[in-house]
Protein backbone atom coordinates (compact mmCIF):
# COMPACT_ATOMS: atom_id res chain seq x y z
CA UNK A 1 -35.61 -10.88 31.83
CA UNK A 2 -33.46 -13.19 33.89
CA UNK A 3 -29.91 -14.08 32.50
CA UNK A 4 -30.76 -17.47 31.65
CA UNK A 5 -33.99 -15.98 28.99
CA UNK A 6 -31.31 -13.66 27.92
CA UNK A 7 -28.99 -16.46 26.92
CA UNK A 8 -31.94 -17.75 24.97
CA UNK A 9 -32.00 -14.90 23.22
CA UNK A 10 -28.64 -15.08 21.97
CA UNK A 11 -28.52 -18.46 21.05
CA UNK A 12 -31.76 -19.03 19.80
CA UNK A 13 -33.56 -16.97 16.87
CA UNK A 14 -36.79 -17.61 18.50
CA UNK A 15 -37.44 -14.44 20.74
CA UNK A 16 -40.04 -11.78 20.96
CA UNK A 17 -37.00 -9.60 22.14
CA UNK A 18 -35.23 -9.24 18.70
CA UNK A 19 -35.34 -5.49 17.27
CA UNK A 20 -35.42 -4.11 20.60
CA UNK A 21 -33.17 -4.24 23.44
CA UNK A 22 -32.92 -5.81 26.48
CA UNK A 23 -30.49 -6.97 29.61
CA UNK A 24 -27.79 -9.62 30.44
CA UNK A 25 -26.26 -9.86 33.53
CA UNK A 26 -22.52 -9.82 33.61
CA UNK A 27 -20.38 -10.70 36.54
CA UNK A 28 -20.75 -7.35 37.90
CA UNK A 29 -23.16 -5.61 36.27
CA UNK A 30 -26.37 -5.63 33.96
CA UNK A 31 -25.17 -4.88 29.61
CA UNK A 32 -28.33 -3.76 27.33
CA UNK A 33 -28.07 -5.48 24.18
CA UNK A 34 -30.00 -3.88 21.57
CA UNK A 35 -30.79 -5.79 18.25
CA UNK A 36 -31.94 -5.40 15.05
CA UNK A 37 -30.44 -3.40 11.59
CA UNK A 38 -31.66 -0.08 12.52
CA UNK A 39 -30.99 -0.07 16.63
CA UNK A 40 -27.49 -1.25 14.85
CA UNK A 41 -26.97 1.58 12.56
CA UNK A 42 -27.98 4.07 15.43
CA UNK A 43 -25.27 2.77 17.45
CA UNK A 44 -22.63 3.09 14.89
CA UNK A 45 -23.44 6.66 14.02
CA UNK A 46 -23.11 7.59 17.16
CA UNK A 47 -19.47 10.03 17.89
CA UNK A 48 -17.05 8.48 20.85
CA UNK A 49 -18.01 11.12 23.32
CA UNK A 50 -21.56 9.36 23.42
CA UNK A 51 -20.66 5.64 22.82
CA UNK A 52 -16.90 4.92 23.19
CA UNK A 53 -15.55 1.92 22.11
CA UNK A 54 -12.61 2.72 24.34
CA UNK A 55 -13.85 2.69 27.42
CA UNK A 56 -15.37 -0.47 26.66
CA UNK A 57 -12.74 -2.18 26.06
CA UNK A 58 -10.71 -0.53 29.39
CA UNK A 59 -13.68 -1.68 31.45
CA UNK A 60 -14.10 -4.97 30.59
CA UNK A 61 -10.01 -5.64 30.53
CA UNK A 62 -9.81 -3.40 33.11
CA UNK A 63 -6.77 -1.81 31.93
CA UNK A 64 -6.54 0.27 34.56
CA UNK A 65 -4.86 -1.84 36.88
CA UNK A 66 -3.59 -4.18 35.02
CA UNK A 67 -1.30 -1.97 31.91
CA UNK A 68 -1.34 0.93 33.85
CA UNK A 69 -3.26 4.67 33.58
CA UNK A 70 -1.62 5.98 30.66
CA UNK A 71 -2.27 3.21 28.09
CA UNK A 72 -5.96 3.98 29.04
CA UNK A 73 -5.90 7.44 28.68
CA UNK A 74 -4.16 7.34 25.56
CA UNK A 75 -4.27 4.64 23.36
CA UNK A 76 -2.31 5.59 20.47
CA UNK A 77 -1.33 1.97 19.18
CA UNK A 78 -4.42 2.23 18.21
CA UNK A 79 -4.72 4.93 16.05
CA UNK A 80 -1.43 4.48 14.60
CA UNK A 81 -1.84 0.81 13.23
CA UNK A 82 -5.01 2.10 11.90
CA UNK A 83 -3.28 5.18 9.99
CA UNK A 84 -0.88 2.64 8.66
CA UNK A 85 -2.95 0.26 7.42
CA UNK A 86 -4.93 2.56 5.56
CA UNK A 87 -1.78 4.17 3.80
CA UNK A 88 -1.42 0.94 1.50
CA UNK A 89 0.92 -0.82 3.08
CA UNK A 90 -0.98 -4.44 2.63
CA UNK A 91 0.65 -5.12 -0.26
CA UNK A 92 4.11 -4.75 1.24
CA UNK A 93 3.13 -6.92 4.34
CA UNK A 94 1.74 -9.51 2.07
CA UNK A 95 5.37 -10.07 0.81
CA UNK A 96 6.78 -11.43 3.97
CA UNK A 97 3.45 -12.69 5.15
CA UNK A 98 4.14 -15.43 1.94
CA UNK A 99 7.47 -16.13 3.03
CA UNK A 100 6.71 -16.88 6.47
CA UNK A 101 3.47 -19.08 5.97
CA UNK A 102 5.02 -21.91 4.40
CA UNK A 103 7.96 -23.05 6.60
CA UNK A 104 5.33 -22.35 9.54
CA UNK A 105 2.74 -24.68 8.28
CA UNK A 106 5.11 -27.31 7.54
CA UNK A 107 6.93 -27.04 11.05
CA UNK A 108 3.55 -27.27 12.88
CA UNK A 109 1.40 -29.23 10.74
CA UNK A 110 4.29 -32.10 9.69
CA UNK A 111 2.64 -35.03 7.53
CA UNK A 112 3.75 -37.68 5.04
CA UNK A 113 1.59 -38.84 1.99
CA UNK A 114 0.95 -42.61 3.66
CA UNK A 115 -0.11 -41.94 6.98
CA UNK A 116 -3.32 -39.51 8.39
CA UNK A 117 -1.62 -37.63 11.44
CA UNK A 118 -3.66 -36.30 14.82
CA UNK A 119 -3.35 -32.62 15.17
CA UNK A 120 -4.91 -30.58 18.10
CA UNK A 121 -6.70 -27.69 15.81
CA UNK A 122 -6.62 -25.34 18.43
CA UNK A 123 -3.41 -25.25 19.53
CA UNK A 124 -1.48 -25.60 16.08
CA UNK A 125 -4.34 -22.58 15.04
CA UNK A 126 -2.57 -20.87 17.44
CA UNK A 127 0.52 -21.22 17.10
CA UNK A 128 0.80 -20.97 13.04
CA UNK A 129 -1.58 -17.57 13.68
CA UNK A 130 1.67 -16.00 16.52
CA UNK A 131 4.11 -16.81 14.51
CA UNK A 132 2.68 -15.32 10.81
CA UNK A 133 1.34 -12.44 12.88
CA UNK A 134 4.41 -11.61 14.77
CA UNK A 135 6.48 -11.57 11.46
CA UNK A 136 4.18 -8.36 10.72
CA UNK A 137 4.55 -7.33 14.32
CA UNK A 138 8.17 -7.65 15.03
CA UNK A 139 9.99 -9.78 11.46
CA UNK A 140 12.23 -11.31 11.22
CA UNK A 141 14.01 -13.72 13.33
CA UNK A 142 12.40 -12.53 16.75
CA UNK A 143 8.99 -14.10 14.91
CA UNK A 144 10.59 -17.69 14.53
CA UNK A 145 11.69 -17.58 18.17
CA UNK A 146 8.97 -20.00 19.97
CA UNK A 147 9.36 -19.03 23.50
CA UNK A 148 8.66 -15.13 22.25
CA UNK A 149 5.27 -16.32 20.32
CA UNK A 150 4.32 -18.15 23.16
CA UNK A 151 4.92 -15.30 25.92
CA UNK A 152 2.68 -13.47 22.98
CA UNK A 153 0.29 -15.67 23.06
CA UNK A 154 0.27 -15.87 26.98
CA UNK A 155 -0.13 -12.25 27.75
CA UNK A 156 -3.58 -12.14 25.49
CA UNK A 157 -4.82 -15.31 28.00
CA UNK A 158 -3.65 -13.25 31.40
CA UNK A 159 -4.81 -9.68 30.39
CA UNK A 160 -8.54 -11.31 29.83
CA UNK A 161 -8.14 -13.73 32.90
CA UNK A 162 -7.09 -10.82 35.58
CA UNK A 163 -10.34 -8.55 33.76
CA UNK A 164 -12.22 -11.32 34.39
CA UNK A 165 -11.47 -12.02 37.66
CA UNK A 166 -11.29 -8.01 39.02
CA UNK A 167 -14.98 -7.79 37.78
CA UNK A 168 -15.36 -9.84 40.75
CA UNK A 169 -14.32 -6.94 43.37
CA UNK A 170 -15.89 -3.43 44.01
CA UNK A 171 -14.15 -0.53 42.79
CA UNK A 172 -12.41 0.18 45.64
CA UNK A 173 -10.10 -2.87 46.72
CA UNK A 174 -9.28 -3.35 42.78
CA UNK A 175 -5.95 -1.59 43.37
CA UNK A 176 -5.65 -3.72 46.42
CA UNK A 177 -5.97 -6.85 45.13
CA UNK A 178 -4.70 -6.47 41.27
CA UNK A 179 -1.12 -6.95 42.03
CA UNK A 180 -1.75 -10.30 43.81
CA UNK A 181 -4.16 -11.42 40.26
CA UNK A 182 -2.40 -9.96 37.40
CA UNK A 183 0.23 -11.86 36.08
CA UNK A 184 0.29 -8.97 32.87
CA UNK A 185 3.25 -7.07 34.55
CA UNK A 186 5.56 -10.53 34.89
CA UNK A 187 4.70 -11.39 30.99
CA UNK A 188 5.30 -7.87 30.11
CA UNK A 189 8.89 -8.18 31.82
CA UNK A 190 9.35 -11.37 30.06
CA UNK A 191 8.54 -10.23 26.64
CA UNK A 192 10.70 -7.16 27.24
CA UNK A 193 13.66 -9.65 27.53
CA UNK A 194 13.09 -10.50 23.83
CA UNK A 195 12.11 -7.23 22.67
CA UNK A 196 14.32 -4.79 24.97
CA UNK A 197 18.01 -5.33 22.81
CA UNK A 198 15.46 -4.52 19.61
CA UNK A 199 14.04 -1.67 20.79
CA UNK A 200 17.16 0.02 22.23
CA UNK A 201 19.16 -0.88 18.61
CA UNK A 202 16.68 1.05 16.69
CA UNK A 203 16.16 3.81 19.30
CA UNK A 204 19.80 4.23 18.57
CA UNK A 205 18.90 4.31 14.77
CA UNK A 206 16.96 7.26 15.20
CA UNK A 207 19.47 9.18 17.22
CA UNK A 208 21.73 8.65 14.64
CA UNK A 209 20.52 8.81 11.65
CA UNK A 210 16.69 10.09 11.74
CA UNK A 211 13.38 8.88 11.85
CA UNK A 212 14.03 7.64 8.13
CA UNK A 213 17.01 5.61 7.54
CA UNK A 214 18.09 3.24 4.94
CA UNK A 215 16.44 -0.49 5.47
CA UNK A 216 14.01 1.01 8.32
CA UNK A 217 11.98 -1.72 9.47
CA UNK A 218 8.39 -1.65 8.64
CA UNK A 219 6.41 -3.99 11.41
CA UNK A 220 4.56 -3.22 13.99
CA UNK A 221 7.00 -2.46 16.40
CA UNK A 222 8.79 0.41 14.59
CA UNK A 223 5.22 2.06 13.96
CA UNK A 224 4.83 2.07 17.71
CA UNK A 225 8.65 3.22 18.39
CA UNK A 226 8.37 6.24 16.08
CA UNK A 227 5.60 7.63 18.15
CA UNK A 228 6.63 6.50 21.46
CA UNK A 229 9.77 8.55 20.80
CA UNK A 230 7.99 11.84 20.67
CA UNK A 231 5.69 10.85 23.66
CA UNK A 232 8.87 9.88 25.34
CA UNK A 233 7.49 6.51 26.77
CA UNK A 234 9.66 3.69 28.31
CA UNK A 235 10.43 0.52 26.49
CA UNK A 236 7.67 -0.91 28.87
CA UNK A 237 5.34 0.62 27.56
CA UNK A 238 6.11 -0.07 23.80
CA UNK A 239 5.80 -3.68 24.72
CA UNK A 240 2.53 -3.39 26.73
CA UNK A 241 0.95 -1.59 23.84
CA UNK A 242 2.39 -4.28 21.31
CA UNK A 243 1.10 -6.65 23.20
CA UNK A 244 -2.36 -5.39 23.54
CA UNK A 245 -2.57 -4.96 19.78
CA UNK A 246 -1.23 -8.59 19.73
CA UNK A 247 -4.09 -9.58 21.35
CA UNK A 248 -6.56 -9.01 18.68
CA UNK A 249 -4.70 -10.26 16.27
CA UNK A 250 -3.89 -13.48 17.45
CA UNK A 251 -7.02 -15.12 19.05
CA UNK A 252 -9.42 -13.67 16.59
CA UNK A 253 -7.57 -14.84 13.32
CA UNK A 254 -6.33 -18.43 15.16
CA UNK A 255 -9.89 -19.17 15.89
CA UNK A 256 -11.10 -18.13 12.33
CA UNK A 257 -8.41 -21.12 11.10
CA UNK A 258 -9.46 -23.15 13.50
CA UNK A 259 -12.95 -23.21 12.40
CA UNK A 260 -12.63 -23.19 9.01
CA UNK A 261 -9.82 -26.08 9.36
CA UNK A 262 -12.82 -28.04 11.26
CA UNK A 263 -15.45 -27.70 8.76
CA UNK A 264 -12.79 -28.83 6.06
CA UNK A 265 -12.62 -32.13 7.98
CA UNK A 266 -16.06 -32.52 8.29
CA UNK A 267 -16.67 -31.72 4.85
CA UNK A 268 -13.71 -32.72 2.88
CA UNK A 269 -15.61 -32.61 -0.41
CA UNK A 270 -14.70 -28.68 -0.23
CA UNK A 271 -11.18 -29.16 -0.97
CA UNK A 272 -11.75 -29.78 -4.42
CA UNK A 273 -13.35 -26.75 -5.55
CA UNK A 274 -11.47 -24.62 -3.65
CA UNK A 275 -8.20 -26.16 -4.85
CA UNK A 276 -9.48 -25.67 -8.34
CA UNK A 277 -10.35 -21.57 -7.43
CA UNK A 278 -6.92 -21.24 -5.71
CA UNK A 279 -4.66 -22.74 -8.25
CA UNK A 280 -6.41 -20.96 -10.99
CA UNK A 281 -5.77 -17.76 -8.56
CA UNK A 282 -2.06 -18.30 -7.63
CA UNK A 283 -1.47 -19.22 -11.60
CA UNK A 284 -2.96 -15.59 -12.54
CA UNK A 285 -1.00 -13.73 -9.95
CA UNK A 286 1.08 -15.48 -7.76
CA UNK A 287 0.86 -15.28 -4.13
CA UNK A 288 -0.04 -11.75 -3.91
CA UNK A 289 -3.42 -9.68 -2.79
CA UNK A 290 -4.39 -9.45 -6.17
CA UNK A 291 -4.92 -13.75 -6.47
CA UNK A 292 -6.25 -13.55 -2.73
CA UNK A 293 -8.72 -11.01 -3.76
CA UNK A 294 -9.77 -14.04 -6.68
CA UNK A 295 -10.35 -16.58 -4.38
CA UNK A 296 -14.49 -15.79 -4.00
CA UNK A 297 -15.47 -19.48 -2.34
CA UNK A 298 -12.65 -19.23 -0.04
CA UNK A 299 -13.72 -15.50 1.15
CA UNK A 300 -17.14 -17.02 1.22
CA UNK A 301 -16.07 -20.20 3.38
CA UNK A 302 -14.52 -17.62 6.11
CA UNK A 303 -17.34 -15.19 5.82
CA UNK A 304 -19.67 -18.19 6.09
CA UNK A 305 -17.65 -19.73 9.08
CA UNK A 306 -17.50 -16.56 11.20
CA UNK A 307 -21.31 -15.81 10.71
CA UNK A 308 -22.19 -19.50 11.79
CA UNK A 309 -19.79 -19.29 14.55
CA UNK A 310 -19.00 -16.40 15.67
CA UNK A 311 -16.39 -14.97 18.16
CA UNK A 312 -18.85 -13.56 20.48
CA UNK A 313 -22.47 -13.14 20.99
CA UNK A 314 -22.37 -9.40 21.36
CA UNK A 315 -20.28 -7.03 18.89
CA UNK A 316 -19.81 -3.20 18.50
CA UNK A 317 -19.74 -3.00 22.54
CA UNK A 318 -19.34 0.13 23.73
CA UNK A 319 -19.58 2.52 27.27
CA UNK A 320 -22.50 5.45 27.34
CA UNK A 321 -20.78 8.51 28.18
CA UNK A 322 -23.39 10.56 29.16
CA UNK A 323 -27.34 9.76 29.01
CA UNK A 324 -28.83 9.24 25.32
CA UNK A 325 -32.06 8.54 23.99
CA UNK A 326 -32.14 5.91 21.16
CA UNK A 327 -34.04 7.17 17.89
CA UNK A 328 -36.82 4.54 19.10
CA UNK A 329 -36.76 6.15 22.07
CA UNK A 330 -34.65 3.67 23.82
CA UNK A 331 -33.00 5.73 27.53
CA UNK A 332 -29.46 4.85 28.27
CA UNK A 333 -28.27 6.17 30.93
CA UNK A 334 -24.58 7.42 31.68
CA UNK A 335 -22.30 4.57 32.59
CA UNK A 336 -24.29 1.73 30.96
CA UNK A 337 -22.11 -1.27 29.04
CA UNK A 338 -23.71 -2.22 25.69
CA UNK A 339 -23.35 -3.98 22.66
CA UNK A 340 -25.15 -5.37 19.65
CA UNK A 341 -26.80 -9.23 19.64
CA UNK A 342 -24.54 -10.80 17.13
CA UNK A 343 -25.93 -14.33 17.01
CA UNK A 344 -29.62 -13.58 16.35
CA UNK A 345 -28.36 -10.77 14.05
CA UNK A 346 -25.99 -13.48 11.97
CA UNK A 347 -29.13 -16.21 12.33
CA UNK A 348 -32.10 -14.39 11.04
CA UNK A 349 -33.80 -15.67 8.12
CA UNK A 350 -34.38 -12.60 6.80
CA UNK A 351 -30.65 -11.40 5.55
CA UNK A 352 -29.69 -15.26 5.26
CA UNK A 353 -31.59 -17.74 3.69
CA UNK A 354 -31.71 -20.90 5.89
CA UNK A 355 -29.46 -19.10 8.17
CA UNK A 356 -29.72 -22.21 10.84
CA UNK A 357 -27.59 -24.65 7.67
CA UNK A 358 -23.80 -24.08 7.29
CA UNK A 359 -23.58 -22.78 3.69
CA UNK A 360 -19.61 -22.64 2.95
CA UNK A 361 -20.12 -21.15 -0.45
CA UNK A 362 -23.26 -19.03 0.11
CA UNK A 363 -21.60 -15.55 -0.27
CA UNK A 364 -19.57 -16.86 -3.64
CA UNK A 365 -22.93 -17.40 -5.11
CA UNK A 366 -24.37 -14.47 -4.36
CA UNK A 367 -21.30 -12.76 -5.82
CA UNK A 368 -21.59 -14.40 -9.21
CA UNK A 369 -25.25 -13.78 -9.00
CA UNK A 370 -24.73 -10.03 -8.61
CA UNK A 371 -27.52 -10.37 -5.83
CA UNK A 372 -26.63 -8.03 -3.43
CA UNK A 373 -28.32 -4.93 -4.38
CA UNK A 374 -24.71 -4.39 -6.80
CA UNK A 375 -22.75 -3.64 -3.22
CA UNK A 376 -20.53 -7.14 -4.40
CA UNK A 377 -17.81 -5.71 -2.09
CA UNK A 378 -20.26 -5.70 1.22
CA UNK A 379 -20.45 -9.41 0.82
CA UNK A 380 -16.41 -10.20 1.46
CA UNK A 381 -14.96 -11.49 4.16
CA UNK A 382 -13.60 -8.34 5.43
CA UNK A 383 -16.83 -5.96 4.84
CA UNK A 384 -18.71 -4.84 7.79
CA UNK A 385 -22.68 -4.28 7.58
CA UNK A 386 -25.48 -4.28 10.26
CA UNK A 387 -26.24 -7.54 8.99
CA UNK A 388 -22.79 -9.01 9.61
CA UNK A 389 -21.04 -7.81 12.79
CA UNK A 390 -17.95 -10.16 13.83
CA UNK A 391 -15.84 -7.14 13.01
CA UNK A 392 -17.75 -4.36 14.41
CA UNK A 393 -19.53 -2.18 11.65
CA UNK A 394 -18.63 1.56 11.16
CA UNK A 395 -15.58 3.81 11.56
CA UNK A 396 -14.82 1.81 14.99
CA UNK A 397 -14.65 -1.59 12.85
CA UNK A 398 -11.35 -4.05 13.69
CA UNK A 399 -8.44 -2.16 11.76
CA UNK A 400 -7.00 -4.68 10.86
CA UNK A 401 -9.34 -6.58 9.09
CA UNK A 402 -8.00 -6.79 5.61
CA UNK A 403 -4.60 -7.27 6.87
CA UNK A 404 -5.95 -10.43 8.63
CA UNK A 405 -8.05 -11.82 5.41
CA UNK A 406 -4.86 -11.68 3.69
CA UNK A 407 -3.20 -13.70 6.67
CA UNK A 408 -6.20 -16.31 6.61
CA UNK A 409 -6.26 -16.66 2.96
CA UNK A 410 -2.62 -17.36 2.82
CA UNK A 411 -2.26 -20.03 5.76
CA UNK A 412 -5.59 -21.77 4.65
CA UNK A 413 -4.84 -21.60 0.81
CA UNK A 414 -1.48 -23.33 1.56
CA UNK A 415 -2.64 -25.86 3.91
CA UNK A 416 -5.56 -26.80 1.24
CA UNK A 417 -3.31 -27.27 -1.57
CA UNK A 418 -0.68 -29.39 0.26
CA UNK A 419 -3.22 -31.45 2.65
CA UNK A 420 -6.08 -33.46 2.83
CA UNK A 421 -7.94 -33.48 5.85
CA UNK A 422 -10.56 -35.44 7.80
CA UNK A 423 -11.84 -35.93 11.34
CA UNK A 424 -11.32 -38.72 13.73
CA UNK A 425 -13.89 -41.44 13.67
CA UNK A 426 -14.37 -41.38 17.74
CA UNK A 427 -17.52 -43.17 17.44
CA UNK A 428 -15.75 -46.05 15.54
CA UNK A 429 -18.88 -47.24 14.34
CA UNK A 430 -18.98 -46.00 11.21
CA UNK A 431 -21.04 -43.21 10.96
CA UNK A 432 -20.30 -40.20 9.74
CA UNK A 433 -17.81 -38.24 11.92
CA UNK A 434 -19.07 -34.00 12.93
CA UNK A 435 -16.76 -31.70 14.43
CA UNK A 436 -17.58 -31.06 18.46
CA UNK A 437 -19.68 -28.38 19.33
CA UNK A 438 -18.58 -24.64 20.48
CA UNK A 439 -18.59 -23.92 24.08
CA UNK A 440 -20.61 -20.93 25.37
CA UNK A 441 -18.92 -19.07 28.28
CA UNK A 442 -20.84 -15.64 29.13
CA UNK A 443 -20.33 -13.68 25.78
CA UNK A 444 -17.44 -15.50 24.40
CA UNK A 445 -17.72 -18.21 21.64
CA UNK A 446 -15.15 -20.95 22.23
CA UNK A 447 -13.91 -23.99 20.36
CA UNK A 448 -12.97 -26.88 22.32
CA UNK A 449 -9.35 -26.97 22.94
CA UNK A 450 -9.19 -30.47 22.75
CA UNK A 451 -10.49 -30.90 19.31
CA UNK A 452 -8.52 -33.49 17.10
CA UNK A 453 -8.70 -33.63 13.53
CA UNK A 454 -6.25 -35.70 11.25
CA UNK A 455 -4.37 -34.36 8.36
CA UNK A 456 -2.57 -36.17 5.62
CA UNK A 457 0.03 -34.85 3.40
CA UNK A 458 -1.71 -34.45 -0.42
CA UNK A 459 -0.32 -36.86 -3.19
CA UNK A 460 0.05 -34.47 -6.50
CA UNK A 461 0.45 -36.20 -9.82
């Protein structure tokens, strides 16, 4: 199959393809794509030393030469925010995640009650999504510090640009050429100006008084600090791997708000319902987990969103290790990049009614329905299944999922409450406004960056 029947494939739920595998061609090489619920659950049960996840992800951002050997060979960022995360420490994230969304909402989506105001959705996305994520990652006041959250932001955009670009050139002249590409080493350096007198202060800390002390901080960085103290690493590389795991967080969670914040405008008759579920949340708990974990149409409306949309059209990618034979008999041989179809997965009739319509509430109704075999947890946001992949599914699943469907549920409950929104009525003929298409680029699902929609500060009795 040539690449552009491939794309077909992806886009389209129309192919003879679907439950099997086949090829796309990347820049510079072919990726198998195998589809279907059980070629999906056969790829998640299978260990790291057959399918790695890892060496996906160093070979298409060819971390090699651009953050160096070592991050590659051990990437214990990793394995450490997971450990954390899993240890219950939401809860006490939550707490400054509240205090940060509101003055960040209000700084970069200013309105007044009598006048709609033109916002770029993708850039004030991503720049409310740095600066509540880098309160988790490094608190407070380095997280309020724009130039920091933009270098943040701008280190994500160079790491995938030079990967991009050194797919382009054989093995052997990579090393060559990679200094002249990369600009990761110069953002690094940048960064480290922000993050070097914070680093060295609480190195200091531990020298003095422990690995425990009194008013420790507990982000992001320090996690990364504690163990890069027994592995002895440089303050470089505590900022690389911050970075890296900045990454993730940022550009998958600012285009979640993005989307959502777009089919709010389109459909503005959503805010009502989901103003009555969040008030009714908030007034039961307060801003905590607990009231987020209440808010079932609002879960749905992300769940919903990212199905529709997407980040990618492949998920679970991963790197054969050795050769493997498929339990439908499927070869792979050593070496080979592959990764699950996402779109037809997320548009097939058969796990989603009508899967081609836009159904914000579709996963709420199912809840109250108890219509999900009684697995109501598998239908949040967060939950992972081989029917809904935007995550991953399995052990190798995004981390940091729950952290980040507290983080969405806060900025979008707050922005609801407080705002009405709309799009703008380009057409100025009166018909009814829809939000611009998403922009295919090999596997990657992009919004338009120029995207306006118009916002309006809510008048409350």
């Amino acid at each position: 199959m040539d690449q552009g029947q491939a794309f077909v494939v992806f886009r389209c739920n129309i192919n003879p393809y679907y439950g099997s595998a086949f090829k796309v061609a990347l820049l510079d090489r072919w990726m198998v794509i195998i589809s279907g619920p059980k070629m999906i659950e056969d790829i998640r049960r299978r260990p790291e030393d057959e399918l790695s996840f890892t060496e996906a992800v160093q070979t298409l951002l060819q971390y090699k030469y651009t953050v160096g050997q070592k991050i590659q060979e051990d990437p214990y960022h990793i394995v450490v925010v997971k450990e954390k995360l899993q240890n219950r420490l939401l809860p006490i994230m939550t707490l400054g995640l509240i205090d940060e969304v509101v003055p960040t909402v209000q700084k970069y989506f200013p309105t007044t009650e009598d006048q709609w105001t033109d916002f770029n959705v993708v850039a004030a996305s991503l720049k409310i999504i740095a600066r509540v994520s880098n309160r988790a990652f490094v608190g407070l006041p380095l997280c309020r510090n724009e130039e920091y959250n933009d270098i943040s932001v701008h280190f994500s955009v160079e790491i995938v640009k030079a990967g991009t670009t050194l797919f382009l050139f054989p093995d052997v002249l990579k090393p060559l050429v990679a200094p002249f590409i990369s600009k990761v080493r110069q953002t690094t350096k940048r960064a480290l100006q922000h993050l070097g007198p914070i680093i060295q202060d609480r190195r200091m800390a531990i020298q003095e008084l422990g690995i425990e002390w009194p008013d420790k901080p507990n982000d992001v960085l320090q996690w990364i600090i504690d163990k890069a103290v027994e592995k002895h690493e440089t303050d470089v590389e505590i900022v690389e791997r911050l970075l890296l795991l900045n990454l993730a967080a940022i550009h998958t969670s600012s285009s979640s708000i993005a989307h959502v914040l777009y089919h709010l405008a389109e459909q503005p008759e959503l805010l009502s319902p989901l103003r009555e579920e969040i008030e009714a949340s908030i007034d039961a708990d307060g801003w905590t987990m607990s009231a987020f974990g209440r808010m079932w149409k609002l879960d749905s409306l992300l769940r919903e969103s990212q199905r529709y949309n997407g980040f990618t059209l492949a998920s679970m990618i991963r790197v054969a290790m050795r050769d493997i034979v498929l339990t439908n008999g499927t070869f792979i041989p050593k070496g080979t990049l592959l990764g699950a179809a996402a779109h037809p997965t997320h548009h097939d009739n058969t796990h989603f009614p009508d899967a081609h319509v836009f159904d914000p509430f579709r996963f709420a109704r199912m809840r109250e329905a108890g219509s999900f075999e009684g697995h109501l947890a598998r239908l949040q946001f967060a939950s992972t299944s081989p029917e809904y992949l935007p995550f991953g599914h399995g052990q190798l699943a995004c981390p940091g999922r729950h952290s980040a469907a507290n983080q969405l549920k806060a900025v979008l409950s707050y922005v609801i409450l407080n705002h009405d929104l709309r799009l703008t009525d380009s057409k100025n003929d009166g018909s009814q406004p829809q939000r611009p298409p998403n922009v295919y680029v090999s596997l990657a699902v992009i919004l338009p960056i120029d995207g306006i929609i118009q916002l309006r500060k809510r008048a409350v009795a």
